[in-house]
Protein backbone atom coordinates (compact mmCIF):
# COMPACT_ATOMS: atom_id res chain seq x y z
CA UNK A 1 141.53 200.54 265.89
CA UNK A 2 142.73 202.97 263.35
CA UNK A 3 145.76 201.24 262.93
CA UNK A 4 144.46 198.09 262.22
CA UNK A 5 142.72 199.66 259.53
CA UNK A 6 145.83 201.00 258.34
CA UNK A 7 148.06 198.14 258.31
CA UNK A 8 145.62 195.68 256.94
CA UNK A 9 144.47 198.42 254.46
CA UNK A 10 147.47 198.72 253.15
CA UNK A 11 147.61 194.82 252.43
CA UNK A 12 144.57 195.30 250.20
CA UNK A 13 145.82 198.24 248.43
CA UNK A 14 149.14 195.86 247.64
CA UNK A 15 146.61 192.86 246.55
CA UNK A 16 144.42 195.67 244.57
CA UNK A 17 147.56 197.13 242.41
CA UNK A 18 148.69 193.78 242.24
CA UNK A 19 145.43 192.20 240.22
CA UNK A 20 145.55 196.01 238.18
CA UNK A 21 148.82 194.96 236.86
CA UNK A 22 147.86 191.16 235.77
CA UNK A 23 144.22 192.94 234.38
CA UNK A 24 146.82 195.77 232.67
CA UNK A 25 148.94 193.60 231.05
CA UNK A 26 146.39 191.33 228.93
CA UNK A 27 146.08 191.27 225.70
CA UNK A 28 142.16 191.36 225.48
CA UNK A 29 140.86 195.13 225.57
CA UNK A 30 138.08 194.62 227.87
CA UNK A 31 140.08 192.96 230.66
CA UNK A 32 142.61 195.70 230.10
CA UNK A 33 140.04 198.30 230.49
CA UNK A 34 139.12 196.84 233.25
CA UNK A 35 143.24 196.81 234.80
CA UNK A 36 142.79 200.70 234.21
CA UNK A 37 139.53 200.92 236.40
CA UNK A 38 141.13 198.56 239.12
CA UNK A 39 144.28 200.55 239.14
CA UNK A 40 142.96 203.90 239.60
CA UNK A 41 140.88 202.69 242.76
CA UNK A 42 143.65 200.90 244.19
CA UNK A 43 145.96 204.37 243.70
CA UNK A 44 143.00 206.46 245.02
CA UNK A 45 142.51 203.96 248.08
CA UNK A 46 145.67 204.52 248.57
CA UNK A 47 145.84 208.07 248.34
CA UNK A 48 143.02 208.12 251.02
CA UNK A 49 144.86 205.87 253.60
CA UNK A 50 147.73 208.09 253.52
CA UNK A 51 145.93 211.45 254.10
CA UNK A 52 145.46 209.33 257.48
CA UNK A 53 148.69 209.47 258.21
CA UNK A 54 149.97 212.81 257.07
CA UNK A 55 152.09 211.65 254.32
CA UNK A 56 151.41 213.74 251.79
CA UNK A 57 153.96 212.89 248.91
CA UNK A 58 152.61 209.94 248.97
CA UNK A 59 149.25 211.10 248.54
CA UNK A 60 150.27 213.23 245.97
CA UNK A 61 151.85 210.50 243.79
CA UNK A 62 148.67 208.44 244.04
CA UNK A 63 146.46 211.06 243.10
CA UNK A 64 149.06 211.41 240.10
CA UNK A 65 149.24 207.77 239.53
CA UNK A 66 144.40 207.81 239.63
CA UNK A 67 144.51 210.62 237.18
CA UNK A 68 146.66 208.79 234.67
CA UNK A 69 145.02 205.15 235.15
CA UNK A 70 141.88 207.06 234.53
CA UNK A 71 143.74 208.57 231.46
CA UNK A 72 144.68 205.61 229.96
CA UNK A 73 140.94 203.60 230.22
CA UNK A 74 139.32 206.77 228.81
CA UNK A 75 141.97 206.81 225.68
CA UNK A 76 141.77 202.78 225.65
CA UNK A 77 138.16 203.06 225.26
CA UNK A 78 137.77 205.38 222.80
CA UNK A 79 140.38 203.70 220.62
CA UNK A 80 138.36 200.30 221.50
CA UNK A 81 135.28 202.04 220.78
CA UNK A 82 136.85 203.09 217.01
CA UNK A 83 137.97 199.64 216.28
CA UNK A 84 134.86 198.16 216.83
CA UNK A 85 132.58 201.02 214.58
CA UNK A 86 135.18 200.24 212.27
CA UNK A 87 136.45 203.71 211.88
């Protein structure tokens, strides 16, 4: 059962960071935003199947990998949020 849930869950984590980095790499802010949401659950998914398994570099790196997704919407956002006040 649980590995099942890890071998398929690993195929949607690949599919998730996959559609992160097509949403990332747009040119419209608000789908870009969005790429920064998408890949910090995708790296945090991630991060949680591997604390199944006991490898903990790799959790580690994810964790690293959420906290700067989540880094880069917040700045994106407030730079979005400045453009459109006009500031």
């Amino acid at each position: 059962m649980i590995e099942n849930f890890l071998q398929y869950g690993q195929w949607i984590i690949l599919i998730l960071s996959i559609m992160s980095l097509y949403l990332v790499s747009s040119v419209k802010h608000e789908t870009r935003l969005n790429g920064y949401i998408l890949t910090g659950v995708s790296r945090f998914s991630g991060a949680a199947i591997f604390i199944l398994v006991d490898l903990f570099a790799f959790v580690i790196a994810n964790l690293i990998q959420t906290y700067i997704a989540f880094l880069g919407y917040y700045k994106n956002k407030k730079a979005g949020e400045k453009l459109d006040n006009g500031s």
